[in-house]
N, C-alpha and C. Protein backbone atom coordinates (compact mmCIF):
# COMPACT_ATOMS: atom_id res chain seq x y z
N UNK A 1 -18.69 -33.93 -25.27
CA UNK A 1 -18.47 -33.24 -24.03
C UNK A 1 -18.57 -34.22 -22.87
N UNK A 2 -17.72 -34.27 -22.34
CA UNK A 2 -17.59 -35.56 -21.12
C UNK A 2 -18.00 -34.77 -19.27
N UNK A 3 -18.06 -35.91 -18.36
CA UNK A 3 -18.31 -34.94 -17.42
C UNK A 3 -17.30 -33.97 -16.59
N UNK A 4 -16.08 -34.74 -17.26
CA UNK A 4 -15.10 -34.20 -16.59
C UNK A 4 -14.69 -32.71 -17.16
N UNK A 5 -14.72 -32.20 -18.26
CA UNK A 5 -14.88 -31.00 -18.95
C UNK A 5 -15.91 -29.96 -18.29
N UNK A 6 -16.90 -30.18 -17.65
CA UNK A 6 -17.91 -29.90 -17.14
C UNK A 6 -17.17 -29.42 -15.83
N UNK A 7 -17.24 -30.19 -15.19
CA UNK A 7 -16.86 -30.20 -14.02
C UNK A 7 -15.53 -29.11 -13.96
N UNK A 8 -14.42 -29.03 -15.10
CA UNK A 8 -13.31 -27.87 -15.02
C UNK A 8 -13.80 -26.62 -15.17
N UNK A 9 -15.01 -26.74 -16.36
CA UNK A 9 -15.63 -25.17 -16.40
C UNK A 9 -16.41 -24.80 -15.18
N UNK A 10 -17.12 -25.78 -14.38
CA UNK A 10 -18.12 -25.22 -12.83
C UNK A 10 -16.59 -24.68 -12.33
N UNK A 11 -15.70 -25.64 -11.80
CA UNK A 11 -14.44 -25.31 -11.09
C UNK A 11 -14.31 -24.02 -11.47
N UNK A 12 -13.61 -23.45 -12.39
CA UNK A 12 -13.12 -22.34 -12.92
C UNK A 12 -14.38 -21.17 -13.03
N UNK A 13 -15.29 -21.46 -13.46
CA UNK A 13 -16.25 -20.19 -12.70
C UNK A 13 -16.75 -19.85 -11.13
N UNK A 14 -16.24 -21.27 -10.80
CA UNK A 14 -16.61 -20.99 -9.02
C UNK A 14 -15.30 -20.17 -8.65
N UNK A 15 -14.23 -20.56 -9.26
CA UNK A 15 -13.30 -19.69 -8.28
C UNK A 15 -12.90 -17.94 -9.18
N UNK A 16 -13.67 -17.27 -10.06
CA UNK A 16 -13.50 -16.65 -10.67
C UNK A 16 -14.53 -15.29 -10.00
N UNK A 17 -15.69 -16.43 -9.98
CA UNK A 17 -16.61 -15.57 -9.17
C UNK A 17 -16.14 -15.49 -7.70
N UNK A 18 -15.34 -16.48 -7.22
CA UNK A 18 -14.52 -16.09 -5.14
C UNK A 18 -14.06 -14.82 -5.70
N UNK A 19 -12.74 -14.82 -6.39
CA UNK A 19 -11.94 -14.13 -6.72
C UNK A 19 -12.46 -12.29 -6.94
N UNK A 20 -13.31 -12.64 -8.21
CA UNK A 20 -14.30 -11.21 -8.31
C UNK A 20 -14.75 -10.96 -7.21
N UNK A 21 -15.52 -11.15 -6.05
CA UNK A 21 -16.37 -11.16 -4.92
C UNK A 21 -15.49 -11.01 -3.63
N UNK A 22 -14.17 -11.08 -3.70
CA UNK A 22 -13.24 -11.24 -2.60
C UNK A 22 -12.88 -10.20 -2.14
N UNK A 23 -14.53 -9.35 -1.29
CA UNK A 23 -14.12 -7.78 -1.11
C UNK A 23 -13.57 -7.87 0.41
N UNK A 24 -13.34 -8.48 1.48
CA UNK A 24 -13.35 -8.46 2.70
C UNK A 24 -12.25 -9.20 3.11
N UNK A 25 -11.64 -10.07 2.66
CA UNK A 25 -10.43 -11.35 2.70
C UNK A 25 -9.13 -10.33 2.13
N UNK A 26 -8.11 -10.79 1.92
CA UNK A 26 -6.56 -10.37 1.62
C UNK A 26 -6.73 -9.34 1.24
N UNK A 27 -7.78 -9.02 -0.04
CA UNK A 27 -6.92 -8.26 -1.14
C UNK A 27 -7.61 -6.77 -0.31
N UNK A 28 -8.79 -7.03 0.31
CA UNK A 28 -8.62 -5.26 0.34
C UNK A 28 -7.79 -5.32 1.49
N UNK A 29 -7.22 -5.55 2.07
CA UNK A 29 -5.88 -5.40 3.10
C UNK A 29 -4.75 -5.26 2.26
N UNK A 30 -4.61 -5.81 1.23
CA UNK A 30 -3.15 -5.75 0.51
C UNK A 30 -3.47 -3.96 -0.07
N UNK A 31 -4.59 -3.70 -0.47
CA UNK A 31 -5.08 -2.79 -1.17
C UNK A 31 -4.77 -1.25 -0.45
N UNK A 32 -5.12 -1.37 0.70
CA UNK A 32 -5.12 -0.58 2.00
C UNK A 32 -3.56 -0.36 2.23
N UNK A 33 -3.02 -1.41 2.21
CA UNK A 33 -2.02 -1.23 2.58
C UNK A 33 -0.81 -0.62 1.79
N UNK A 34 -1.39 -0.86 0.23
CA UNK A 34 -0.15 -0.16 -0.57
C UNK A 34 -0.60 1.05 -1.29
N UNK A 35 -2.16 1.63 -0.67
CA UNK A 35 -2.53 3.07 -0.96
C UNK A 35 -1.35 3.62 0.09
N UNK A 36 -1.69 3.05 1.60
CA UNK A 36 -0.81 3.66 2.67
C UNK A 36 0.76 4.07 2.40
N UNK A 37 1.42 2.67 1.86
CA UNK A 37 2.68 2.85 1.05
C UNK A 37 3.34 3.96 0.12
N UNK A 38 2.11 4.07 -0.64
CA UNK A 38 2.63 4.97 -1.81
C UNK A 38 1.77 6.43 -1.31
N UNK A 39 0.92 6.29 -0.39
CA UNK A 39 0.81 8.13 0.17
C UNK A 39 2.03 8.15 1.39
N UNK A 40 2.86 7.39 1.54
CA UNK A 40 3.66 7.58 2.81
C UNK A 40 4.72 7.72 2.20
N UNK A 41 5.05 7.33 0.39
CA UNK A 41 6.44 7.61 -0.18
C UNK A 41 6.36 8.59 -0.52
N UNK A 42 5.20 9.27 -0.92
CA UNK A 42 4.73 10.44 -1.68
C UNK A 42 4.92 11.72 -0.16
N UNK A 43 4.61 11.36 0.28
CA UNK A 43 4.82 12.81 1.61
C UNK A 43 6.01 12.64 2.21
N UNK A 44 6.89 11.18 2.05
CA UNK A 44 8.56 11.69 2.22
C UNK A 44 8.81 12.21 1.18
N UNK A 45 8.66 12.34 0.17
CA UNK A 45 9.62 13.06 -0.86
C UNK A 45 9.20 14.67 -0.95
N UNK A 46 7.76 14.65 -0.18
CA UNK A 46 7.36 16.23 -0.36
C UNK A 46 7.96 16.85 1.20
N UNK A 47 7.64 16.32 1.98
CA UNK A 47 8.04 16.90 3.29
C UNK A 47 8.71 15.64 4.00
N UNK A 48 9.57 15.54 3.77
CA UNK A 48 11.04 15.22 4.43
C UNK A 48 11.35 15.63 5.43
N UNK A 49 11.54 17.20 5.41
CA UNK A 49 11.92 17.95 5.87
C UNK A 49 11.55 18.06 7.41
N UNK A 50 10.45 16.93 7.79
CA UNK A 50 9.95 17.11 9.09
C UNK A 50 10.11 15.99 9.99
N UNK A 51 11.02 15.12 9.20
CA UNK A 51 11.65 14.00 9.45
C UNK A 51 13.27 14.39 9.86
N UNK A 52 14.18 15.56 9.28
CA UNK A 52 15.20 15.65 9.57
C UNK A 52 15.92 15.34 8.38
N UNK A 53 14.89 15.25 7.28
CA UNK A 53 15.87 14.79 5.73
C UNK A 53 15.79 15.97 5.01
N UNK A 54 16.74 16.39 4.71
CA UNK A 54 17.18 17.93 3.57
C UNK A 54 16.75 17.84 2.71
N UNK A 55 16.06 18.67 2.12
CA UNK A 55 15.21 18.24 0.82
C UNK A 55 15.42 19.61 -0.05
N UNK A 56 15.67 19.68 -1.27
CA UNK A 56 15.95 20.96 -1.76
C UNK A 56 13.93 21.38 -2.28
N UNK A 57 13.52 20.49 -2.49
CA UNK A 57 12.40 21.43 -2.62
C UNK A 57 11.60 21.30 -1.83
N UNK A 58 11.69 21.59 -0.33
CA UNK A 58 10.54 21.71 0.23
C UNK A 58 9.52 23.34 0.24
N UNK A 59 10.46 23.92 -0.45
CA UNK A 59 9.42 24.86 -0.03
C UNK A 59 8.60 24.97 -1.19
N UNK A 60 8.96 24.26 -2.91
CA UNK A 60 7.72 24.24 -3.50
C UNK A 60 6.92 23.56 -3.07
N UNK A 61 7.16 22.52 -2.72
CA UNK A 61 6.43 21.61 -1.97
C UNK A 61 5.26 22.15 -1.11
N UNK A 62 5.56 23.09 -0.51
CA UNK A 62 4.28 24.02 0.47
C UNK A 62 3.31 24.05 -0.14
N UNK A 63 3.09 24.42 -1.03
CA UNK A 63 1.77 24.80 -1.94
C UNK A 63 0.82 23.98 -1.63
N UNK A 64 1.64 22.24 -1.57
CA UNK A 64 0.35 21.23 -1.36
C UNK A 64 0.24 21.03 0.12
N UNK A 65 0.46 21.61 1.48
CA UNK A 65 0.57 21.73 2.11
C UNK A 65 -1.14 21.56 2.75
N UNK A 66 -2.22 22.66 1.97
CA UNK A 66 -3.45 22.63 2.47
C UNK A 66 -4.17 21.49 1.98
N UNK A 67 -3.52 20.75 1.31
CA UNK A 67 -4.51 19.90 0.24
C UNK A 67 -4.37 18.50 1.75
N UNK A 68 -3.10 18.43 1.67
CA UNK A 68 -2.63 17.03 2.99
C UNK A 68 -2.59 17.60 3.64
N UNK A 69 -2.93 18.85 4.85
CA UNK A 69 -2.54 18.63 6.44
C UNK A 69 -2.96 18.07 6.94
N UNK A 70 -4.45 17.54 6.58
CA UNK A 70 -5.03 16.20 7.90
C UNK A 70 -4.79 14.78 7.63
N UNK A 71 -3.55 14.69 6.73
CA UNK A 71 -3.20 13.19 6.48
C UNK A 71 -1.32 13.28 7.09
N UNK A 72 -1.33 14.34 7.62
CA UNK A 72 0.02 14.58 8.13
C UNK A 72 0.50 13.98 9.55
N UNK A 73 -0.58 13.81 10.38
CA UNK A 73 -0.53 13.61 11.64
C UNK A 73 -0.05 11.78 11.56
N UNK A 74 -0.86 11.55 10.87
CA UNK A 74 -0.97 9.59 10.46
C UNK A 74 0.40 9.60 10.28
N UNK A 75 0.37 9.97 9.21
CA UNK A 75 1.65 9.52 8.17
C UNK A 75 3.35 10.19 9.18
N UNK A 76 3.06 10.86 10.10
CA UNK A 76 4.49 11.32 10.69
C UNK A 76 4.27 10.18 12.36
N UNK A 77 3.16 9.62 12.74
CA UNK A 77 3.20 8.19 13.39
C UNK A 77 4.17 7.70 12.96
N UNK A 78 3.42 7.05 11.62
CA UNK A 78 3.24 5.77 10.82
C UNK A 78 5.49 5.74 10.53
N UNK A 79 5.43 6.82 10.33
CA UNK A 79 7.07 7.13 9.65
C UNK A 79 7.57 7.10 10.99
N UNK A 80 7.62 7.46 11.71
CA UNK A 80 8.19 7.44 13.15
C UNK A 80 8.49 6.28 13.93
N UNK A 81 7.76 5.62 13.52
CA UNK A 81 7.13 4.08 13.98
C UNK A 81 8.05 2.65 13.49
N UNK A 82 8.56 3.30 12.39
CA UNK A 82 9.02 2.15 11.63
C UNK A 82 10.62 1.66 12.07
N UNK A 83 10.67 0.95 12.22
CA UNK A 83 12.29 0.41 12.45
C UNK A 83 12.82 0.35 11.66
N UNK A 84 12.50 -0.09 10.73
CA UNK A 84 13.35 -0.82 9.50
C UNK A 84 12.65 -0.78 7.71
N UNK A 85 12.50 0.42 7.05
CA UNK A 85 11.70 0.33 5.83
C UNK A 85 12.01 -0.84 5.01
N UNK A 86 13.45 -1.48 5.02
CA UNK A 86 13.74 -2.42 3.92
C UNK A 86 13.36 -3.73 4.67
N UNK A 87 13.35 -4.33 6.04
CA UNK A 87 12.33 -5.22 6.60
C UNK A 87 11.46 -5.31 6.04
N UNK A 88 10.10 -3.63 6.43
CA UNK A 88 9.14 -4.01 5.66
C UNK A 88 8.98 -4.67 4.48
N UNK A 89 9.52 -4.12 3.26
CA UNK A 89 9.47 -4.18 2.05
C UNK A 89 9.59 -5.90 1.81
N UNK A 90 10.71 -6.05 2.00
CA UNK A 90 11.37 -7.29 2.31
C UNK A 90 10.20 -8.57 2.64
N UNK A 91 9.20 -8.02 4.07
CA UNK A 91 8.50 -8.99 4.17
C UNK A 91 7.27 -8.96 3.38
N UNK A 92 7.30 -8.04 2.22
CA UNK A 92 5.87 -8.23 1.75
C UNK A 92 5.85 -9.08 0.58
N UNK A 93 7.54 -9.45 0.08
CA UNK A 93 7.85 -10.57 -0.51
C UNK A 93 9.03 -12.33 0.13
N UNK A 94 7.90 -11.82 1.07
CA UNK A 94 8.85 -13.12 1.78
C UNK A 94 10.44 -13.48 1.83
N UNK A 95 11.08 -12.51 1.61
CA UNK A 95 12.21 -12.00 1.65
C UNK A 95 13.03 -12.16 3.20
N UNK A 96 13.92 -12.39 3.82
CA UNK A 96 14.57 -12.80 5.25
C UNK A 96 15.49 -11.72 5.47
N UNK A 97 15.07 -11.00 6.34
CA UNK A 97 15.89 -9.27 6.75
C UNK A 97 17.23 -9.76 7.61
């Protein structure tokens, strides 16, 4: 066992343990951000309809109506707000709109 072997295994548990421990840096922002994503794709496809997009099932859709109304207010901002959805998307893989 040489020291340099040594030295790859400290390396590789030091950055394993950053990695595990990396509650405050990127990832819970990336994390945050694609709960936001996928509850903001999930309430266009249920209520559309309040956007001006025809939706044939919005009215089963009602049912879940009481479960999200206080995540409705955000999310019709957040949708309102946006210029360009395929920008976004685009820049979350470094992609050039």
């Amino acid at each position: 066992m040489s020291k340099d072997f040594f030295s790859k295994i400290k390396k590789n548990v030091k950055l394993f343990v950053q990695g595990a421990t990396d509650f405050d840096r990127k990832s819970k922002s990336l994390l945050i951000k694609e709960s936001h994503n996928e509850m903001d794709e999930f309430l266009l496809l249920c209520f559309g309809d309040l956007l001006g997009i025809p939706l044939p099932t919005s009215y089963y859709s009602l049912e879940l109506l009481p479960l999200i109304a206080d995540d409705l207010d955000g999310w019709h901002n957040r949708m309102s707000g946006r210029l360009s959805v395929w920008q976004e998307k685009w820049a979350d893989y470094d992609f050039d709109a």
